[in-house]
PDB file of N, CA and C in Angstrom:
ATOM      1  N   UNK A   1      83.588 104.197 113.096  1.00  0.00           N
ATOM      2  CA  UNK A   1      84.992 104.551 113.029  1.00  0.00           C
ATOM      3  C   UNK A   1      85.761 103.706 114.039  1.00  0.00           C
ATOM      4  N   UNK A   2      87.182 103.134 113.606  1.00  0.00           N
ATOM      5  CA  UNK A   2      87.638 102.434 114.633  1.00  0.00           C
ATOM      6  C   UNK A   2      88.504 102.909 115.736  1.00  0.00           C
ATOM      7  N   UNK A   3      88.722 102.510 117.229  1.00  0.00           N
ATOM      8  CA  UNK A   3      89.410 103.462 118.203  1.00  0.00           C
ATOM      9  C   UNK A   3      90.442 102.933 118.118  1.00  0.00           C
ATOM     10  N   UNK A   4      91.078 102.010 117.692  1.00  0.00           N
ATOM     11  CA  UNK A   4      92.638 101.874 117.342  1.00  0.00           C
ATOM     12  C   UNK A   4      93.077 101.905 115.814  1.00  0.00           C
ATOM     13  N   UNK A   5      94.388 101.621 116.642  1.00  0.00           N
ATOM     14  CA  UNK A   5      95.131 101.915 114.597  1.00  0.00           C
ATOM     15  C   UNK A   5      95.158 100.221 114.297  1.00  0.00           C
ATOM     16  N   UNK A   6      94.775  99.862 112.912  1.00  0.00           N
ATOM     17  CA  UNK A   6      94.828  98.578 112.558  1.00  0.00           C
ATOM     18  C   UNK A   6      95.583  97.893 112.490  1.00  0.00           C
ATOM     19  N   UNK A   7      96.780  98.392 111.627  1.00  0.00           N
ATOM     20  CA  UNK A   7      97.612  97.733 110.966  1.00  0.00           C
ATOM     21  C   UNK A   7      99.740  98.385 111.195  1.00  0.00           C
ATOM     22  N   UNK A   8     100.379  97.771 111.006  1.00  0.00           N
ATOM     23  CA  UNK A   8     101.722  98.834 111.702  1.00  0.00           C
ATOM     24  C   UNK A   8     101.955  99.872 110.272  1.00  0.00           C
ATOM     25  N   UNK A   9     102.216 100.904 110.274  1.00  0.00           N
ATOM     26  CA  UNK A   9     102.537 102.257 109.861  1.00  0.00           C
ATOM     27  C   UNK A   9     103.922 102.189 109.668  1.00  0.00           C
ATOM     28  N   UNK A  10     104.790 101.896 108.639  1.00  0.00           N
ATOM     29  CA  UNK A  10     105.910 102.254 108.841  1.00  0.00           C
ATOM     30  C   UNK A  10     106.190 103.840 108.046  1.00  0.00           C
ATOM     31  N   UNK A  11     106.969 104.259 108.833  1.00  0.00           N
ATOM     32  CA  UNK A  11     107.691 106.167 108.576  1.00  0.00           C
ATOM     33  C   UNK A  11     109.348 105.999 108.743  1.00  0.00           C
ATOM     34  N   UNK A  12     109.778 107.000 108.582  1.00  0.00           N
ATOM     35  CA  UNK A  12     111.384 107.055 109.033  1.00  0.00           C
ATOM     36  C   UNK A  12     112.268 106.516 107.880  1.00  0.00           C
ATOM     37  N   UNK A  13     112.610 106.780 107.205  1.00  0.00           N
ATOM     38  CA  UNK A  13     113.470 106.076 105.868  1.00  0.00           C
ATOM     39  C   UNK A  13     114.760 106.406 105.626  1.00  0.00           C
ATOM     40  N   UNK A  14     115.279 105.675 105.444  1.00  0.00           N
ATOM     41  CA  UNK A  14     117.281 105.880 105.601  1.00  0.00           C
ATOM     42  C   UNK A  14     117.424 106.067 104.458  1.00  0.00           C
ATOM     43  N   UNK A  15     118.702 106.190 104.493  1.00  0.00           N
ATOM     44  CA  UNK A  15     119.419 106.855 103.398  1.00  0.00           C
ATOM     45  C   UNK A  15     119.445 105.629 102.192  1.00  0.00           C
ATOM     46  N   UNK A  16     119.114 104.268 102.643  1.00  0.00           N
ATOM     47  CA  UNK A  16     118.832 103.695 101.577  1.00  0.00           C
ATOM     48  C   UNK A  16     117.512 103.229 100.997  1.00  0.00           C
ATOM     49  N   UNK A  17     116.265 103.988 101.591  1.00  0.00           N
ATOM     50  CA  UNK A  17     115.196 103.865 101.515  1.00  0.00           C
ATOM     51  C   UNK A  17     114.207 102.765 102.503  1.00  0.00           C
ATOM     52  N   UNK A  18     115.272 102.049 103.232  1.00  0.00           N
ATOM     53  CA  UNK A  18     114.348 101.451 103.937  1.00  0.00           C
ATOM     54  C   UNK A  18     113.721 102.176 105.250  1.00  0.00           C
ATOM     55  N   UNK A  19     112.160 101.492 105.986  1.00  0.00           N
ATOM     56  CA  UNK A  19     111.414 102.251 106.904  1.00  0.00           C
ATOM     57  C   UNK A  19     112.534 101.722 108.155  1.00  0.00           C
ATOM     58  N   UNK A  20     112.823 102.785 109.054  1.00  0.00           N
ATOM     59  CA  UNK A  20     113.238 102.729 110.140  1.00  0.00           C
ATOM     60  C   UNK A  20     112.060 101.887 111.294  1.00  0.00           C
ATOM     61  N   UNK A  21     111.047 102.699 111.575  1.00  0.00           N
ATOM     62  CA  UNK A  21     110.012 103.036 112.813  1.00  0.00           C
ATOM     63  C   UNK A  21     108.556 102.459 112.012  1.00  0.00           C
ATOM     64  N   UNK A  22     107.914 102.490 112.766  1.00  0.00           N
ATOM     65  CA  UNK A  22     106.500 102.537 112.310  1.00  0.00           C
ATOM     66  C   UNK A  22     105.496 102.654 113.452  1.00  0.00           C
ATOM     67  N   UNK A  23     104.465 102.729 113.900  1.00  0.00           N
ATOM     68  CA  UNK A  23     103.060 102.915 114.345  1.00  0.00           C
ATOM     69  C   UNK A  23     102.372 101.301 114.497  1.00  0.00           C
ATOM     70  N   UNK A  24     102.555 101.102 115.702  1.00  0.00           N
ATOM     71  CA  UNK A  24     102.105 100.125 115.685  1.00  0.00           C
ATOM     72  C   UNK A  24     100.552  99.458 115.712  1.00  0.00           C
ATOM     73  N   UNK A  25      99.896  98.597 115.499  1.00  0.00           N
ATOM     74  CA  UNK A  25      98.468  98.494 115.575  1.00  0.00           C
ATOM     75  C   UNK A  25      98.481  98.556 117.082  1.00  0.00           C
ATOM     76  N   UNK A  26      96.786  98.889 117.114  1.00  0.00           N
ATOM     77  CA  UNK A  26      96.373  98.954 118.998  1.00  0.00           C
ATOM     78  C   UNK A  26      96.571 100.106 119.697  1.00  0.00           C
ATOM     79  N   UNK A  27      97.190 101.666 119.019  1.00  0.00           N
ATOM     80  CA  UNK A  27      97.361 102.513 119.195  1.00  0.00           C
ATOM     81  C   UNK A  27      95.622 103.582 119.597  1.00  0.00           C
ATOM     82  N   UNK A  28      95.429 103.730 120.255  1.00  0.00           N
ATOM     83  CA  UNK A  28      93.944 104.447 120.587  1.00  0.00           C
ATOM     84  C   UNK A  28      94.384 105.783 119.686  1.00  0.00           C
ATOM     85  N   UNK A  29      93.324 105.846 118.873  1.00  0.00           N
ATOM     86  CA  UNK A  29      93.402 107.179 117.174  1.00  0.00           C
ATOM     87  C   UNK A  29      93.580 107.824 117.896  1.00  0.00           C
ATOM     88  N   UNK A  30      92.892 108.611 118.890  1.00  0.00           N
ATOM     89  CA  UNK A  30      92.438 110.133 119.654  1.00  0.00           C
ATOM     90  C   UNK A  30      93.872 109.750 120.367  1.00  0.00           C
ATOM     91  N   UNK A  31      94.683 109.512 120.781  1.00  0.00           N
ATOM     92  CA  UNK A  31      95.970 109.396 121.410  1.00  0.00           C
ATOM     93  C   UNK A  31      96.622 109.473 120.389  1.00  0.00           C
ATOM     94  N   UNK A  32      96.872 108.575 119.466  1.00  0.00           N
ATOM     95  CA  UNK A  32      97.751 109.059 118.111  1.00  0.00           C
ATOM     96  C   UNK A  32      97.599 110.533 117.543  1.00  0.00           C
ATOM     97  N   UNK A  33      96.308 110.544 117.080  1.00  0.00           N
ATOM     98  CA  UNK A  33      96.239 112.208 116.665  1.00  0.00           C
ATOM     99  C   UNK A  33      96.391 113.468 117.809  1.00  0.00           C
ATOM    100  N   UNK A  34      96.216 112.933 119.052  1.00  0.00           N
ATOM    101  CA  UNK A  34      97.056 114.489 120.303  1.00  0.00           C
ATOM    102  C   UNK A  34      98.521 114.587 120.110  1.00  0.00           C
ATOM    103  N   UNK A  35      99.018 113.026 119.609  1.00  0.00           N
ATOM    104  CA  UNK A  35     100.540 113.392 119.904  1.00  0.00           C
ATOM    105  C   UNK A  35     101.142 114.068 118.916  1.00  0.00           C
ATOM    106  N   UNK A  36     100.358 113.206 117.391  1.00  0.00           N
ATOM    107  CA  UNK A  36     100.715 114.375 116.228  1.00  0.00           C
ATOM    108  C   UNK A  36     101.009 115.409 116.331  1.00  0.00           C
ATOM    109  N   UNK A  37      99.692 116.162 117.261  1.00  0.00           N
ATOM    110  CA  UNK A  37      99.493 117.532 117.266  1.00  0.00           C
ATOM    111  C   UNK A  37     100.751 117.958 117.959  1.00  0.00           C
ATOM    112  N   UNK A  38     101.068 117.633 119.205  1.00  0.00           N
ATOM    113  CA  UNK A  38     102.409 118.099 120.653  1.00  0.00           C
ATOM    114  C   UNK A  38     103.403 117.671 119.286  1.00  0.00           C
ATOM    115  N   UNK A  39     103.851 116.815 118.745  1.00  0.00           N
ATOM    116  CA  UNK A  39     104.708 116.647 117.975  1.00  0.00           C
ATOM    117  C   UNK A  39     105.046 117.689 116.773  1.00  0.00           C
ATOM    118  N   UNK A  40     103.265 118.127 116.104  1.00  0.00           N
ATOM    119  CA  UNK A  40     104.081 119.363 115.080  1.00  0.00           C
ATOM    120  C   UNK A  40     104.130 120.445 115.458  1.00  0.00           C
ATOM    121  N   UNK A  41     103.635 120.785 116.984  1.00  0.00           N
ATOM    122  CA  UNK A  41     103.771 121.816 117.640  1.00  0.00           C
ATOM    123  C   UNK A  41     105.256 122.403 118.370  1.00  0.00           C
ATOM    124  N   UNK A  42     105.767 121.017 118.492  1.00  0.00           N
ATOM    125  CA  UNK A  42     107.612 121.034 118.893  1.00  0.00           C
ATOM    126  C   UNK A  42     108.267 121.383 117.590  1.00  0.00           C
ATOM    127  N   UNK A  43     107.574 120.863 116.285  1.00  0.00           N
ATOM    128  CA  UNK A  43     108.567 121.087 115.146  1.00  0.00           C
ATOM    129  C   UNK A  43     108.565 122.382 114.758  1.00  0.00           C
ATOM    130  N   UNK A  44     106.909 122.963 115.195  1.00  0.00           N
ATOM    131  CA  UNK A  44     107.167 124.504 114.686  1.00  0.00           C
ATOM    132  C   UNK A  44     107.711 125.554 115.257  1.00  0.00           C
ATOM    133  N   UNK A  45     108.012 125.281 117.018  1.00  0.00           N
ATOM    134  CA  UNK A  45     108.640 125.667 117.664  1.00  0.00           C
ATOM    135  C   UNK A  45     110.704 125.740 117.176  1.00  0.00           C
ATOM    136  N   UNK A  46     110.791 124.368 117.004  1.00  0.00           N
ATOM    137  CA  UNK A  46     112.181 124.100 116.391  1.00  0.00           C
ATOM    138  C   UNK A  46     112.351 125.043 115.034  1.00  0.00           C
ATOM    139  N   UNK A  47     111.586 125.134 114.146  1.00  0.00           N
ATOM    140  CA  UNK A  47     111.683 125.967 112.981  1.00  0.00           C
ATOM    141  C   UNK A  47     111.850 127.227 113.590  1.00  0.00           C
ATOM    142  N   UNK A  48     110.911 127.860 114.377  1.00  0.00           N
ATOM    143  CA  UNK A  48     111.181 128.888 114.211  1.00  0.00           C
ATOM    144  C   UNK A  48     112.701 129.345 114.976  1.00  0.00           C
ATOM    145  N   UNK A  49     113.218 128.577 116.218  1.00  0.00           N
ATOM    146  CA  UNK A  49     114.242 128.752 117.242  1.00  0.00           C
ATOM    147  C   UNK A  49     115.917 128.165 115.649  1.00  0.00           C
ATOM    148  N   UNK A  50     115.681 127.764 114.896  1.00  0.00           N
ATOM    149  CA  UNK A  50     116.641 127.144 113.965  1.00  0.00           C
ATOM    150  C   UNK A  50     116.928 128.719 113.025  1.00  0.00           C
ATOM    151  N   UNK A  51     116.022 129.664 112.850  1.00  0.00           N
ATOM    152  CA  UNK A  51     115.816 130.833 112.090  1.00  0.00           C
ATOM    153  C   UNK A  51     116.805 132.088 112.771  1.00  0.00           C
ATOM    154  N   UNK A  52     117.250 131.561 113.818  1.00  0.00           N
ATOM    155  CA  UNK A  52     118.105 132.808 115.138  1.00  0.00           C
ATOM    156  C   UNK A  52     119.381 131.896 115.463  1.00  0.00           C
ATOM    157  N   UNK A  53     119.090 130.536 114.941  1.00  0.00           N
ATOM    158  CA  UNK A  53     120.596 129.698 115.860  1.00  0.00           C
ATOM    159  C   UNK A  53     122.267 130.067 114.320  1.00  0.00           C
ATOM    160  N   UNK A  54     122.808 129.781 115.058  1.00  0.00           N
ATOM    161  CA  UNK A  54     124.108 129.546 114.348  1.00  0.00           C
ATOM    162  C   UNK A  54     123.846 128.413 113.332  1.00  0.00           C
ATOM    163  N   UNK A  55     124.530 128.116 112.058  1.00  0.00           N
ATOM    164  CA  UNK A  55     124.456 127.240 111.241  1.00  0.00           C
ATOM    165  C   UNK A  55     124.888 126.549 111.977  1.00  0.00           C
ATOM    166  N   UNK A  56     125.329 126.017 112.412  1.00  0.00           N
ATOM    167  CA  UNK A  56     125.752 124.313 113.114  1.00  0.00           C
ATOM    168  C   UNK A  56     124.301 124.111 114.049  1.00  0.00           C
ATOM    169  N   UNK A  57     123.993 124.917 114.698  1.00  0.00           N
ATOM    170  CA  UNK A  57     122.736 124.478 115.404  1.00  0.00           C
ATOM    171  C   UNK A  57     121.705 124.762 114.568  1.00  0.00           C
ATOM    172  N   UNK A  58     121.346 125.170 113.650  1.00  0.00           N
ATOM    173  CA  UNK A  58     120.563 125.574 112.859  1.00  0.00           C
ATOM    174  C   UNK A  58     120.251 124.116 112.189  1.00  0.00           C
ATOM    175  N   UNK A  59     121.398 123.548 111.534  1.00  0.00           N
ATOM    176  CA  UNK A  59     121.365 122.569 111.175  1.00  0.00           C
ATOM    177  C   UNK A  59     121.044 120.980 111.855  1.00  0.00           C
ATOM    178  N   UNK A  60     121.178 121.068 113.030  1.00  0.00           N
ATOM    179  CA  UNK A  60     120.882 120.096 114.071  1.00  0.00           C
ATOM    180  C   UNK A  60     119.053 120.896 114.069  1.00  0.00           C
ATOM    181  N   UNK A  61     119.143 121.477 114.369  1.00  0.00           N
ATOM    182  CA  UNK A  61     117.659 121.872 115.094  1.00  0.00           C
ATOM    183  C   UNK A  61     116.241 121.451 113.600  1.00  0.00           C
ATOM    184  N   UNK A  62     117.011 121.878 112.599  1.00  0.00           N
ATOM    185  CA  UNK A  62     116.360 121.465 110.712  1.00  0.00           C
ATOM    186  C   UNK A  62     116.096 120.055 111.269  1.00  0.00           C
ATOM    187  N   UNK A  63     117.449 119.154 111.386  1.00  0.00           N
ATOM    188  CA  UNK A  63     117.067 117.774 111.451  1.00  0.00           C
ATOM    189  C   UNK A  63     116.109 117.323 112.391  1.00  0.00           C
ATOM    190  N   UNK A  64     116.322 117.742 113.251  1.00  0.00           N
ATOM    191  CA  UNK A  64     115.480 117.407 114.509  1.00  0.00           C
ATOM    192  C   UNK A  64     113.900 117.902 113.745  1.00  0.00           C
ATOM    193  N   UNK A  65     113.475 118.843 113.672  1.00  0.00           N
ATOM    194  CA  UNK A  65     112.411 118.980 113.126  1.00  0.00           C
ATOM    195  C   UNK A  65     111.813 117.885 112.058  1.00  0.00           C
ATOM    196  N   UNK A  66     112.771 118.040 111.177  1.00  0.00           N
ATOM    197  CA  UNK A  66     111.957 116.756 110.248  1.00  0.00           C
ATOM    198  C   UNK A  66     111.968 115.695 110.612  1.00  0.00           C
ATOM    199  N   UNK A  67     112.620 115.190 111.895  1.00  0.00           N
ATOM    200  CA  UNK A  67     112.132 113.629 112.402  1.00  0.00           C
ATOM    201  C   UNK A  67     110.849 113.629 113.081  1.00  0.00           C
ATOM    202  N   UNK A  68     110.625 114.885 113.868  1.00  0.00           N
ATOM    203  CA  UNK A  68     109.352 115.148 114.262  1.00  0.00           C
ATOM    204  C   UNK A  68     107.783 115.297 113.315  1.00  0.00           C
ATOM    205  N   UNK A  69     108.077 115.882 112.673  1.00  0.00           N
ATOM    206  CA  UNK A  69     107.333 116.177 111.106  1.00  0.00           C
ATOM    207  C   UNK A  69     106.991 114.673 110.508  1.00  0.00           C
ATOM    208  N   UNK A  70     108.312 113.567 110.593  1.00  0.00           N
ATOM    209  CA  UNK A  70     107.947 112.269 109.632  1.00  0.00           C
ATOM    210  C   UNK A  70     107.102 111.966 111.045  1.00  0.00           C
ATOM    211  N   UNK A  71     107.522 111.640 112.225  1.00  0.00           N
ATOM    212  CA  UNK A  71     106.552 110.842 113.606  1.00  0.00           C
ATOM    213  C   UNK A  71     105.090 111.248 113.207  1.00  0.00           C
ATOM    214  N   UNK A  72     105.295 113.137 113.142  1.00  0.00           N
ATOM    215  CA  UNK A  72     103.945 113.147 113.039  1.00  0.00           C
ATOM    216  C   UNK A  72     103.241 112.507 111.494  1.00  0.00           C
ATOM    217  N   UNK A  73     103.954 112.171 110.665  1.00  0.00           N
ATOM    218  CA  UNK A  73     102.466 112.178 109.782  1.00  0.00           C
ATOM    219  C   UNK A  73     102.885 110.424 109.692  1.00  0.00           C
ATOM    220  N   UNK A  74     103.580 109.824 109.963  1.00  0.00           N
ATOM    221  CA  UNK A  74     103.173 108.568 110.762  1.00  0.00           C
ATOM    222  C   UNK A  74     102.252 107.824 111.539  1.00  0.00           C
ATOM    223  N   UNK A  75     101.999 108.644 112.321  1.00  0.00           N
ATOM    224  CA  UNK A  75     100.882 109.116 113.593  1.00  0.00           C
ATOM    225  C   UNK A  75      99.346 109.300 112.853  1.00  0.00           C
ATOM    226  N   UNK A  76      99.449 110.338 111.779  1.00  0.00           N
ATOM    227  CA  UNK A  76      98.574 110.555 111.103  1.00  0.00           C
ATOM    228  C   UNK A  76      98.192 110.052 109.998  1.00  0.00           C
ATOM    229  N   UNK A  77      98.967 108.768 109.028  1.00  0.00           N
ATOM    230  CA  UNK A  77      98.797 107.944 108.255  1.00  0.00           C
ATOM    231  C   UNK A  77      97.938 106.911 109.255  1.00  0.00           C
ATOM    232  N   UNK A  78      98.634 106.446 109.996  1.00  0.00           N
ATOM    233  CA  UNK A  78      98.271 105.235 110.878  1.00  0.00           C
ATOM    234  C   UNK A  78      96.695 105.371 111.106  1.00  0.00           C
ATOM    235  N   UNK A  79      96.075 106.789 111.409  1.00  0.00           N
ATOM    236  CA  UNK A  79      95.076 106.651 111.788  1.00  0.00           C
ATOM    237  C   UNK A  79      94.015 107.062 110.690  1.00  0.00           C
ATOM    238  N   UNK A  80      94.761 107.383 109.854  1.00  0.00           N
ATOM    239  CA  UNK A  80      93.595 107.457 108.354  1.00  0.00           C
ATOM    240  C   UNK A  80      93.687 105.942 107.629  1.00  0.00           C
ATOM    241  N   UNK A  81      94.307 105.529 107.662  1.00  0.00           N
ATOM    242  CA  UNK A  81      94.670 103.924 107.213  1.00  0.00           C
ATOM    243  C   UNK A  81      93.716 103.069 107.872  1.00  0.00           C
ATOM    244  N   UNK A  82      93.455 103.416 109.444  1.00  0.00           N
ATOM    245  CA  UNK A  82      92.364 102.318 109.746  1.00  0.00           C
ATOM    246  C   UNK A  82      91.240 103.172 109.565  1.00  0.00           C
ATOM    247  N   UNK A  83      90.940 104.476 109.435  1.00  0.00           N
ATOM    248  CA  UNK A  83      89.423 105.052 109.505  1.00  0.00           C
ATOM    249  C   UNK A  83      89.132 104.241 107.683  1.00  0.00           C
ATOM    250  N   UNK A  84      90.240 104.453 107.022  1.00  0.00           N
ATOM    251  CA  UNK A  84      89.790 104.521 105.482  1.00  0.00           C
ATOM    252  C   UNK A  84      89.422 102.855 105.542  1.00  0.00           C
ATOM    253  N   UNK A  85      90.028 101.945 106.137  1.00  0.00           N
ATOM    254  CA  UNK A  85      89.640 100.626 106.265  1.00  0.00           C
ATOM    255  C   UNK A  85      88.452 100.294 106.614  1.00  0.00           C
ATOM    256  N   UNK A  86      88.071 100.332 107.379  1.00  0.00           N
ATOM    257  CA  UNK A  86      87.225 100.308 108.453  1.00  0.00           C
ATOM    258  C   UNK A  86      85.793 101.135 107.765  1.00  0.00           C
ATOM    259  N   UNK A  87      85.848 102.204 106.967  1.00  0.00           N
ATOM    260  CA  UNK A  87      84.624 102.377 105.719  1.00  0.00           C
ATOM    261  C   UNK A  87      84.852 101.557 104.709  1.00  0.00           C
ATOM    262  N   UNK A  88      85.764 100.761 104.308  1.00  0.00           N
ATOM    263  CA  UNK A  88      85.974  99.823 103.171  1.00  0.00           C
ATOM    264  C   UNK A  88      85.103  98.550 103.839  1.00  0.00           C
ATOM    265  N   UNK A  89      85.158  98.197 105.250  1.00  0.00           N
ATOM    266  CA  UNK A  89      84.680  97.006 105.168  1.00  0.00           C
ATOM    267  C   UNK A  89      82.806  97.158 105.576  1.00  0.00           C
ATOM    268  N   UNK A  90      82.928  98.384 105.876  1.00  0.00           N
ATOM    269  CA  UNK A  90      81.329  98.759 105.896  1.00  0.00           C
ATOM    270  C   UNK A  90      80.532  98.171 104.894  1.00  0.00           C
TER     271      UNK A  90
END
């Protein structure tokens, strides 16, 4: 299995479909996949604190969550992308 990410990951997509961000190669997996984790652990925190806020913050706090949500499975593409590689060239 490889300890970095291979290749860049792009996530984040605008309103006209292009990738904002991405995951860059050289990323150590076991560091990518902890942050995932702190990352969907803030989003589920935000969900639930968005469920008690006022619609205007409700609505900020939604967004904020799903930028966290795309990081994380960014995070988590990146590092199935090089494991799935990396048995391809086995």
């Amino acid at each position: 299995m490889p300890c970095f990410t291979q290749t860049p990951t792009p996530f984040g997509h605008s309103l006209t479909g292009d990738c904002l961000f991405s995951v860059n190669p050289g990323i150590p997996i076991k560091i990518a996949l902890e942050l995932a984790a702190q990352l969907l652990s803030s989003a589920t925190a935000l969900c639930a604190e968005s469920q008690v806020a006022s619609p205007q913050t409700s609505h900020s706090l939604t967004f904020a969550s799903l930028q966290l949500v795309e990081m994380s499975k960014g995070l988590v593409d990146a590092t199935l992308d090089s494991v799935l590689q990396a048995d391809t060239l086995k």
